[in-house]
C-alpha atoms as a PDB file:
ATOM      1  CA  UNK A   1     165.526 104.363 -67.009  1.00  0.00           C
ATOM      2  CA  UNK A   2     169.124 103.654 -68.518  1.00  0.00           C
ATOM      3  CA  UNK A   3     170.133 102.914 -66.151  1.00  0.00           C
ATOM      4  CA  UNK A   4     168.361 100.455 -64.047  1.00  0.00           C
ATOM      5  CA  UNK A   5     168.912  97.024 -62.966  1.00  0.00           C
ATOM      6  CA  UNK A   6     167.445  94.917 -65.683  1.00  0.00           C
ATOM      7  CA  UNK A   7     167.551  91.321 -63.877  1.00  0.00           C
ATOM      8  CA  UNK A   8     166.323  89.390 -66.782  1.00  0.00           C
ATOM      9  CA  UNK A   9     168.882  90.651 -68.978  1.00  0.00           C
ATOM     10  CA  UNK A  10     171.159  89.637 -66.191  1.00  0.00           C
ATOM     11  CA  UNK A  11     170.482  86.096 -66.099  1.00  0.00           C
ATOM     12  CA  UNK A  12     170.301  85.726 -69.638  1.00  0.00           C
ATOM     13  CA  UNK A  13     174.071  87.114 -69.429  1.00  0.00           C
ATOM     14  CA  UNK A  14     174.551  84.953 -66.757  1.00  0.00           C
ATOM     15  CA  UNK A  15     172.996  81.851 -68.070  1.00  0.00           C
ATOM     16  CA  UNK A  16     175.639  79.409 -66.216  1.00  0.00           C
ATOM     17  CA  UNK A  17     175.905  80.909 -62.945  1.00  0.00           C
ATOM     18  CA  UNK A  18     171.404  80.905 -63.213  1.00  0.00           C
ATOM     19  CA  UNK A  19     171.925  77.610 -63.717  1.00  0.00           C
ATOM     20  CA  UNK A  20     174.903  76.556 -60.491  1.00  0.00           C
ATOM     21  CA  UNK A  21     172.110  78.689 -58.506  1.00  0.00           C
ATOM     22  CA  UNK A  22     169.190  76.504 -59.045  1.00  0.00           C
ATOM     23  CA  UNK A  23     171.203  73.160 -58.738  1.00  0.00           C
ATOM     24  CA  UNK A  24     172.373  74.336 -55.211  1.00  0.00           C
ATOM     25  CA  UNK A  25     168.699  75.372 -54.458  1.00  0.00           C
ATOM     26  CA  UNK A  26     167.652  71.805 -55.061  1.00  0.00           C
ATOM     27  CA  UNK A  27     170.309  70.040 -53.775  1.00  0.00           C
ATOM     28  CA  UNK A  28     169.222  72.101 -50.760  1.00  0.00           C
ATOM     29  CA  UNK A  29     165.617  71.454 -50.842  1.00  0.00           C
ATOM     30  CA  UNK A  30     166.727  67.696 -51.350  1.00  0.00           C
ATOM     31  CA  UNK A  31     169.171  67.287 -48.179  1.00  0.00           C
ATOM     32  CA  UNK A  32     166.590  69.467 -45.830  1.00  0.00           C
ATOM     33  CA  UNK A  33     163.915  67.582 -47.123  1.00  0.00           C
ATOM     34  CA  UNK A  34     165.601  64.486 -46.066  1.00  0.00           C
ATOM     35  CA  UNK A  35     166.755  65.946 -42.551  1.00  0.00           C
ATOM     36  CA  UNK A  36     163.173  66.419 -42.402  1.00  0.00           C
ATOM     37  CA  UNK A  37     161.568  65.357 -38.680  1.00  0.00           C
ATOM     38  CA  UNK A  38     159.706  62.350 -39.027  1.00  0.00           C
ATOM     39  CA  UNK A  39     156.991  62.241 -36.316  1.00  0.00           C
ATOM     40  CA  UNK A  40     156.039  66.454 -36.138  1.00  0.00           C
ATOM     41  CA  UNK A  41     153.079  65.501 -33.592  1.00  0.00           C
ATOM     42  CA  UNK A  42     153.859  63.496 -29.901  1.00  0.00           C
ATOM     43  CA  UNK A  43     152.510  60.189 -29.777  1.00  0.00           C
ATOM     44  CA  UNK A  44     149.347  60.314 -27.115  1.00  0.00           C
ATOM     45  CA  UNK A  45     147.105  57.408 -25.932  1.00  0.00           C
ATOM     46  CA  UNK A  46     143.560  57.101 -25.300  1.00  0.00           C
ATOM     47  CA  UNK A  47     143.453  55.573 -21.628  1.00  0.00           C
ATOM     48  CA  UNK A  48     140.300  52.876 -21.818  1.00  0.00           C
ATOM     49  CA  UNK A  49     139.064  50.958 -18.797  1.00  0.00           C
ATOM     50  CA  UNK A  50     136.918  48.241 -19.095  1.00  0.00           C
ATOM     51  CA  UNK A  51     134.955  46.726 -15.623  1.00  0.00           C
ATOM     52  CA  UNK A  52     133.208  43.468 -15.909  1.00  0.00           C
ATOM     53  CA  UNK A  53     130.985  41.923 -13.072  1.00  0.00           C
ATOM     54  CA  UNK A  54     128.820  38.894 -12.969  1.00  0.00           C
ATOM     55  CA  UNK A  55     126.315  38.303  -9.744  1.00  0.00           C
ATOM     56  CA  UNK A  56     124.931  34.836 -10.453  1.00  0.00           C
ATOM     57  CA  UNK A  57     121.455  35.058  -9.625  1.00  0.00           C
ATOM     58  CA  UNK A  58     121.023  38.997  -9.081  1.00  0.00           C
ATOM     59  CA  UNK A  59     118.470  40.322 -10.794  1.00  0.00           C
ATOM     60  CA  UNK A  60     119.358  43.421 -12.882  1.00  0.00           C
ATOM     61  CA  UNK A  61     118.026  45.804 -10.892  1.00  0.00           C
ATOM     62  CA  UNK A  62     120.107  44.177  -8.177  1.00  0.00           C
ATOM     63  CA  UNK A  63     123.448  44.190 -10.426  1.00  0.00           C
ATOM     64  CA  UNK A  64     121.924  47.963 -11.079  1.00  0.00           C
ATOM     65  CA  UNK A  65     121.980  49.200  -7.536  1.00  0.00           C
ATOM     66  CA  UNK A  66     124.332  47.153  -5.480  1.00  0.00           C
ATOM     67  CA  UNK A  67     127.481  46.954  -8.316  1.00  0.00           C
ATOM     68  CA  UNK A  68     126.819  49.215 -10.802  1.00  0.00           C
ATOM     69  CA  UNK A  69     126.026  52.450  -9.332  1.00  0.00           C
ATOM     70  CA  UNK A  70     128.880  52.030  -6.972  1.00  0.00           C
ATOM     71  CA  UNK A  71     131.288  51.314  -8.952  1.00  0.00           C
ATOM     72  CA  UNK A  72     130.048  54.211 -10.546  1.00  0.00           C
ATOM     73  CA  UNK A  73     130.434  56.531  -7.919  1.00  0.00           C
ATOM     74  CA  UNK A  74     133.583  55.669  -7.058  1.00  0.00           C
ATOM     75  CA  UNK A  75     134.905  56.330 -10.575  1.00  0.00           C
ATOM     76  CA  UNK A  76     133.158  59.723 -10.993  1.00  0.00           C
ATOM     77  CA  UNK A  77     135.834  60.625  -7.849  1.00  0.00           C
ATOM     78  CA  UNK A  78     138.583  60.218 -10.218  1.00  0.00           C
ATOM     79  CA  UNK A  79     139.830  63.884 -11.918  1.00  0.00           C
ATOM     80  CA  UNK A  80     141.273  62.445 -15.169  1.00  0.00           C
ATOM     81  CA  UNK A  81     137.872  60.550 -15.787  1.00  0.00           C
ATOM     82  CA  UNK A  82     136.382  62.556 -18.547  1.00  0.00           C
ATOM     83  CA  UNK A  83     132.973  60.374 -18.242  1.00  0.00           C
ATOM     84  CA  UNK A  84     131.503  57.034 -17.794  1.00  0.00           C
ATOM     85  CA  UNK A  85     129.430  54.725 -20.126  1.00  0.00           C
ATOM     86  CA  UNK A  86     127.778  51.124 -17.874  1.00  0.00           C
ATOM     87  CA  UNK A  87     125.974  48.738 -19.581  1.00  0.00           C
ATOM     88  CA  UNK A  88     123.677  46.328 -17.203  1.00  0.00           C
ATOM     89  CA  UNK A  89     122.040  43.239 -18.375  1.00  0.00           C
ATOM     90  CA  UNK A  90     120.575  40.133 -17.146  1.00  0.00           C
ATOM     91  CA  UNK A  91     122.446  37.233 -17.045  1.00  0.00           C
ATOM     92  CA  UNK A  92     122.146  34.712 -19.991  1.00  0.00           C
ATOM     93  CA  UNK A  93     120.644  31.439 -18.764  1.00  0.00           C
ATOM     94  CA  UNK A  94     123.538  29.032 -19.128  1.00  0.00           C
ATOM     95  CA  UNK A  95     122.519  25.382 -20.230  1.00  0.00           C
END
């Protein structure tokens, strides 16, 4: 057991050479930290369509059936349409 490497009695020894070590080590850390990439993830965007139709005096079910559902349909034939939310409502009486 004589005769081993003792490595704290080594850097006790060694004290300035422990010390050079750990300055380069965070002088390192430092310049890689500031060389660090900025934006790790790609940048994506939520596509969002918005369709708006008004059929002066149509009734809903009307707007519902003649509009609606086709535009509907027509957008279901799309592949990169994940799903559809419609909203139909009466027309508010204008005075």
């Amino acid at each position: 057991m004589k005769g081993s490497f003792n490595l704290s009695d080594w850097a006790l020894r060694h004290q300035s050479f422990v010390w050079y070590l750990m300055f380069v080590a965070l002088l390192m850390g430092v310049f890689s930290y500031m060389n660090l990439g900025r934006e790790e993830d790609p940048s994506f965007t939520i596509k969002t369509m918005v369709i708006q139709t008004r059929w002066p005096g149509a009734t809903q079910e009307e707007t519902l059936r003649q509009v609606t559902d086709r535009i509907e349909k027509k957008l279901e034939e799309l592949d990169a349409l994940d799903y559809v939310k419609s909203y139909t409502r009466p027309a508010s009486p204008r005075y």
